[in-house]
C-alpha atoms as a PDB file:
ATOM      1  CA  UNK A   1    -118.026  19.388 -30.606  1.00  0.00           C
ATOM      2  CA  UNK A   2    -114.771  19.733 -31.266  1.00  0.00           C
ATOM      3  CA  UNK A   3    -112.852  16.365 -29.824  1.00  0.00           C
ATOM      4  CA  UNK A   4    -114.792  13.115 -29.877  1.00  0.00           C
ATOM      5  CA  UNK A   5    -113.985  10.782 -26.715  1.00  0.00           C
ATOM      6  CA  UNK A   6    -112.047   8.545 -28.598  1.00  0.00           C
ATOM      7  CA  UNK A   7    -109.431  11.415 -29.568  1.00  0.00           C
ATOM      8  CA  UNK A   8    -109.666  13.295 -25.965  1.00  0.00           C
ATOM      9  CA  UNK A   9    -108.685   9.928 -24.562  1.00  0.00           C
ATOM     10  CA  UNK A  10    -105.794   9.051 -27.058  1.00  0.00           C
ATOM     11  CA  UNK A  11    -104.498  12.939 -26.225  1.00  0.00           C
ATOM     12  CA  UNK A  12    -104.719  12.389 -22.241  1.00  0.00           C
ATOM     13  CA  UNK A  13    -103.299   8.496 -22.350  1.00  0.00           C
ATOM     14  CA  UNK A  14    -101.514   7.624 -25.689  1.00  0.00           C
ATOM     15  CA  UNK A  15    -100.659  10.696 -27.166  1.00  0.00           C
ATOM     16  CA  UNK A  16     -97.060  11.513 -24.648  1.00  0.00           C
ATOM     17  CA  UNK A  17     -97.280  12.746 -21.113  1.00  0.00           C
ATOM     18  CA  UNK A  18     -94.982  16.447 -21.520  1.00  0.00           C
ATOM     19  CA  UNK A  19     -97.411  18.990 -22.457  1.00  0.00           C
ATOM     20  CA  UNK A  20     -96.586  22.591 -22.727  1.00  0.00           C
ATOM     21  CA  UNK A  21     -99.001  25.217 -21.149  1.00  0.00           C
ATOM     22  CA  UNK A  22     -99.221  27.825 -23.004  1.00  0.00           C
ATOM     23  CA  UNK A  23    -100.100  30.599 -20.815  1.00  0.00           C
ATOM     24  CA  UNK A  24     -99.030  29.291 -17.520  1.00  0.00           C
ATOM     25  CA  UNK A  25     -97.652  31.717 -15.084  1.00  0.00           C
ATOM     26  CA  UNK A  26     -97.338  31.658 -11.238  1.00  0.00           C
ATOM     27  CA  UNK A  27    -100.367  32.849 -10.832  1.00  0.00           C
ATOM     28  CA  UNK A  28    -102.178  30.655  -8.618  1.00  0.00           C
ATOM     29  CA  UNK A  29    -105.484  32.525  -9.667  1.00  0.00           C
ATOM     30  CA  UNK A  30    -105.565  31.448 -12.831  1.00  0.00           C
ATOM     31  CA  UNK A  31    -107.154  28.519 -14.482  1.00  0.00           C
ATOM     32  CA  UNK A  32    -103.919  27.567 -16.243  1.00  0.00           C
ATOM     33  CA  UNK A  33    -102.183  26.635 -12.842  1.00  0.00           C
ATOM     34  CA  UNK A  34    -104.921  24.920 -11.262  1.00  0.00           C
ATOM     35  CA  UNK A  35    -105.274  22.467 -15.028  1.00  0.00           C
ATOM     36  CA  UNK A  36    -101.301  22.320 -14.866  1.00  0.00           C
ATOM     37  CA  UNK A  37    -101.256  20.646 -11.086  1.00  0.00           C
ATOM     38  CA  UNK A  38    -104.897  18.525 -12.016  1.00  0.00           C
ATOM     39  CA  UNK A  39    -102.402  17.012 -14.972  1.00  0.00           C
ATOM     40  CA  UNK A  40     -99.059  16.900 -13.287  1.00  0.00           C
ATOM     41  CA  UNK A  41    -101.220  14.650 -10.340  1.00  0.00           C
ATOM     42  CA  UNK A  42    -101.978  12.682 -13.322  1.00  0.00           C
ATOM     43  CA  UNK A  43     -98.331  12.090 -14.207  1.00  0.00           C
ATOM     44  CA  UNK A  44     -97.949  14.540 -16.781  1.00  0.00           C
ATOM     45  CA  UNK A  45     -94.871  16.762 -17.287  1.00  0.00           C
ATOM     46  CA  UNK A  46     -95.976  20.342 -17.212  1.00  0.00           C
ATOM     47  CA  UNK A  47     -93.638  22.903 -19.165  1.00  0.00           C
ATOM     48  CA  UNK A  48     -95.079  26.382 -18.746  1.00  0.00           C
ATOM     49  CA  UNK A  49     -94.487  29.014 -21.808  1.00  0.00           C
ATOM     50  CA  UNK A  50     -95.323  32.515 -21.042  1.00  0.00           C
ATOM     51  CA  UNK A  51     -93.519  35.458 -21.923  1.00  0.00           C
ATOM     52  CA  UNK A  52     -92.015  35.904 -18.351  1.00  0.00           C
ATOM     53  CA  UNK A  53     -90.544  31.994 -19.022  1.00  0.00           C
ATOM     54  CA  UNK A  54     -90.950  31.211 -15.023  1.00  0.00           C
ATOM     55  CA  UNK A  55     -90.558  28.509 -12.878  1.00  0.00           C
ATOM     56  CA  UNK A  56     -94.159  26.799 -12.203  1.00  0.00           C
ATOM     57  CA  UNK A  57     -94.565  23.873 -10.217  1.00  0.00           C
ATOM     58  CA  UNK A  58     -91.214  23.237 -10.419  1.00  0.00           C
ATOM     59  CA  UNK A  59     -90.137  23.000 -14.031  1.00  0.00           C
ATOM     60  CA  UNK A  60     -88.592  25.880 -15.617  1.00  0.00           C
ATOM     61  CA  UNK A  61     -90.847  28.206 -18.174  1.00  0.00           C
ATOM     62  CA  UNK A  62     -90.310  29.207 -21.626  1.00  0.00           C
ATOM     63  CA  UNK A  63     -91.103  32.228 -23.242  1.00  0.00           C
ATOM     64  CA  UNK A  64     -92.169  30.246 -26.383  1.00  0.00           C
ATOM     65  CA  UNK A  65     -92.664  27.174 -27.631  1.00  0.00           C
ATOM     66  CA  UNK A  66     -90.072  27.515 -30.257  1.00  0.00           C
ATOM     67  CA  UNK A  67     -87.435  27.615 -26.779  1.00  0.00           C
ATOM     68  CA  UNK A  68     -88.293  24.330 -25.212  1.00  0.00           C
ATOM     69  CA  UNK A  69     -85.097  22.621 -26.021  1.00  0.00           C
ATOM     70  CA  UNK A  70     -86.888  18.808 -26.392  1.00  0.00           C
ATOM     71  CA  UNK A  71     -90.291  17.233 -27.432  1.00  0.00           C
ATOM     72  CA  UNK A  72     -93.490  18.098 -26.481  1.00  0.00           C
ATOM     73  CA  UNK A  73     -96.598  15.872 -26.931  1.00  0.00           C
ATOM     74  CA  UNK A  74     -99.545  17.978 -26.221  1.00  0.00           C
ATOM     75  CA  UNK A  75     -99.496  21.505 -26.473  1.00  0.00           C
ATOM     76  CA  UNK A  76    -102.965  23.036 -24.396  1.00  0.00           C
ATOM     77  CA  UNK A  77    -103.166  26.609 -25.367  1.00  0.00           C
ATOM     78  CA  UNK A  78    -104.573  29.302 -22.433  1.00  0.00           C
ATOM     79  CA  UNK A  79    -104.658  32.590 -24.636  1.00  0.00           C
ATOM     80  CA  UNK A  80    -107.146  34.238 -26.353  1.00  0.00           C
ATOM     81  CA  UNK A  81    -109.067  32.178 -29.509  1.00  0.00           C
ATOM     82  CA  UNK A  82    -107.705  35.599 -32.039  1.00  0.00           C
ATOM     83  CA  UNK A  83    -104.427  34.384 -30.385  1.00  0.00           C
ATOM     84  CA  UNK A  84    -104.782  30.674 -30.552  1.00  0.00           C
ATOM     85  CA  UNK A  85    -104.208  30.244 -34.318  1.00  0.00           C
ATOM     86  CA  UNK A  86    -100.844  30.620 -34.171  1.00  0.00           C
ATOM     87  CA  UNK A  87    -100.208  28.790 -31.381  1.00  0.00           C
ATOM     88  CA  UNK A  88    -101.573  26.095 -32.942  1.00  0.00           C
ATOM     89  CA  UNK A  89     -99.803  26.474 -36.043  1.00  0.00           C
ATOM     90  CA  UNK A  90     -96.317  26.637 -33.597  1.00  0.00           C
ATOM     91  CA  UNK A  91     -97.595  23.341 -32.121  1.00  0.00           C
ATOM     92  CA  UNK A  92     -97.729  21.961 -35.572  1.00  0.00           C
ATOM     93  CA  UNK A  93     -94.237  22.888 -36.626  1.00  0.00           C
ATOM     94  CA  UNK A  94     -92.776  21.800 -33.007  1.00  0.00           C
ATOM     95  CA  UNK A  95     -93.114  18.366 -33.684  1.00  0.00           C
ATOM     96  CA  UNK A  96     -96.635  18.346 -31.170  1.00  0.00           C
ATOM     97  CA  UNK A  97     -98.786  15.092 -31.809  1.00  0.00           C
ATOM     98  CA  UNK A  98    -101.768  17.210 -30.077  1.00  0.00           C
ATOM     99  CA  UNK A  99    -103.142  20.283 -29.687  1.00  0.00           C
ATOM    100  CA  UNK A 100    -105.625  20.914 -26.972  1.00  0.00           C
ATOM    101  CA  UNK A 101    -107.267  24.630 -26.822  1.00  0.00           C
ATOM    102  CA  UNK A 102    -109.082  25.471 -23.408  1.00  0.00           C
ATOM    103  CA  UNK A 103    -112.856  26.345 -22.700  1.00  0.00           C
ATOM    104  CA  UNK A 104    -113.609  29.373 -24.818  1.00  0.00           C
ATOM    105  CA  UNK A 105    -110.772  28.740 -27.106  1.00  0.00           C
ATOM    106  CA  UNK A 106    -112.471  28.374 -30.309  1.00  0.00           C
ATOM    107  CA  UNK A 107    -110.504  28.985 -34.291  1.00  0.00           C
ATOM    108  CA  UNK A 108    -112.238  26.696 -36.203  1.00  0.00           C
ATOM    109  CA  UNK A 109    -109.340  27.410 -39.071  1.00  0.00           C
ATOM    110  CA  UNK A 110    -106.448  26.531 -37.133  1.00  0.00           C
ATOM    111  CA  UNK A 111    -108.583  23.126 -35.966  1.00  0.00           C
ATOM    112  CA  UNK A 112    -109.064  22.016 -39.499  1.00  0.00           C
ATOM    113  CA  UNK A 113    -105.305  23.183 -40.241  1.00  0.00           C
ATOM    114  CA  UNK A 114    -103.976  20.988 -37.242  1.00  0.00           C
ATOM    115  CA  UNK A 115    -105.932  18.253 -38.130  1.00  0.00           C
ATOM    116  CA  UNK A 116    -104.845  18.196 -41.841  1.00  0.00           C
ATOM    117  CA  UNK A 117    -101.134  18.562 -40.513  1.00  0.00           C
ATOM    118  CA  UNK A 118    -101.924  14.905 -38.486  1.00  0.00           C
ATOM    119  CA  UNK A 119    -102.104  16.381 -35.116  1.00  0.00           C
ATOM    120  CA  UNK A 120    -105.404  15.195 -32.644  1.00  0.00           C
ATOM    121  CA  UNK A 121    -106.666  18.951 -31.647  1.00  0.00           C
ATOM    122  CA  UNK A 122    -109.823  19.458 -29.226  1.00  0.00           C
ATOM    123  CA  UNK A 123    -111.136  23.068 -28.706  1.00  0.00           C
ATOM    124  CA  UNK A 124    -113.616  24.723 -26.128  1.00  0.00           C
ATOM    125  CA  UNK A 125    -112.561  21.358 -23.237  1.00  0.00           C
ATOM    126  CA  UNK A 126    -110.710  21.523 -20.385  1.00  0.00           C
ATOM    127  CA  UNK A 127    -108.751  17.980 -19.458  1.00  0.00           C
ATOM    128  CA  UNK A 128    -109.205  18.526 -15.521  1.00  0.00           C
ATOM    129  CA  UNK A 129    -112.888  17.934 -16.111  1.00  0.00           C
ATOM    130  CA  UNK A 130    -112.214  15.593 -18.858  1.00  0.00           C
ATOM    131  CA  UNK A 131    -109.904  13.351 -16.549  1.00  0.00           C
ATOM    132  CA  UNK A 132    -112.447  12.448 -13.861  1.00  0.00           C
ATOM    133  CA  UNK A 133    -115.181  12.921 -16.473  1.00  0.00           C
ATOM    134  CA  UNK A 134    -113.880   9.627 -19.014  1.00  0.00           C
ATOM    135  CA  UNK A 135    -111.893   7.873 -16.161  1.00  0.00           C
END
């Protein structure tokens, strides 16, 4: 398991409420924008960064995280795990206090080289089962 309780809780209540999607589109069909509204109903600000930098829910998009022109507390990463490494490492070098990679988002590397940078990081969890799931 990668993520106890204790640190998916700090990530989803202590750890800041903007978190940048990585991967979020308009695309109502994919997971990404169904997690996004689950956390923006939980009073999260949702920043999507895709290459096409659109508009989702309301708040404009970003091709990178590099772009976003303020903080970001959690950065929950919807690409592939070959991908996720250096998304992570981005996160890191951001200013992110988490990373949070999606179900089937696995780099055990970039985990341990989050986690030595400070940063909580869970892997392979969603939060919109983890919300209802821990309360």
């Amino acid at each position: 398991m990668y993520g106890d309780d204790a640190t998916v809780r700090r990530i989803l209540g202590e750890r800041g409420d903007t978190w940048a999607i990585v991967g979020l589109s308009s695309n109502r069909r994919r997971a990404a924008y169904g997690v996004a509204d689950v956390l923006r109903r939980h009073g999260k600000r949702v920043v999507p960064v895709h290459p096409k930098a659109e508009t989702v829910h309301g708040e404009q998009g970003y091709a990178s995280l590099a772009d976003i022109p303020f903080d970001v507390d959690v950065v929950d990463v919807f690409v592939n795990s070959d991908l996720a490494g250096a998304v992570a490492d981005e996160a890191v070098a951001k200013g992110a206090k988490a990373v949070w990679f999606q179900l089937g988002v696995i780099d055990e590397d970039a985990y341990d080289r989050t986690r030595a940078a400070g940063l909580d990081m869970v892997m392979d969890r969603c939060p919109a089962i983890e919300i209802p799931r821990l309360g």
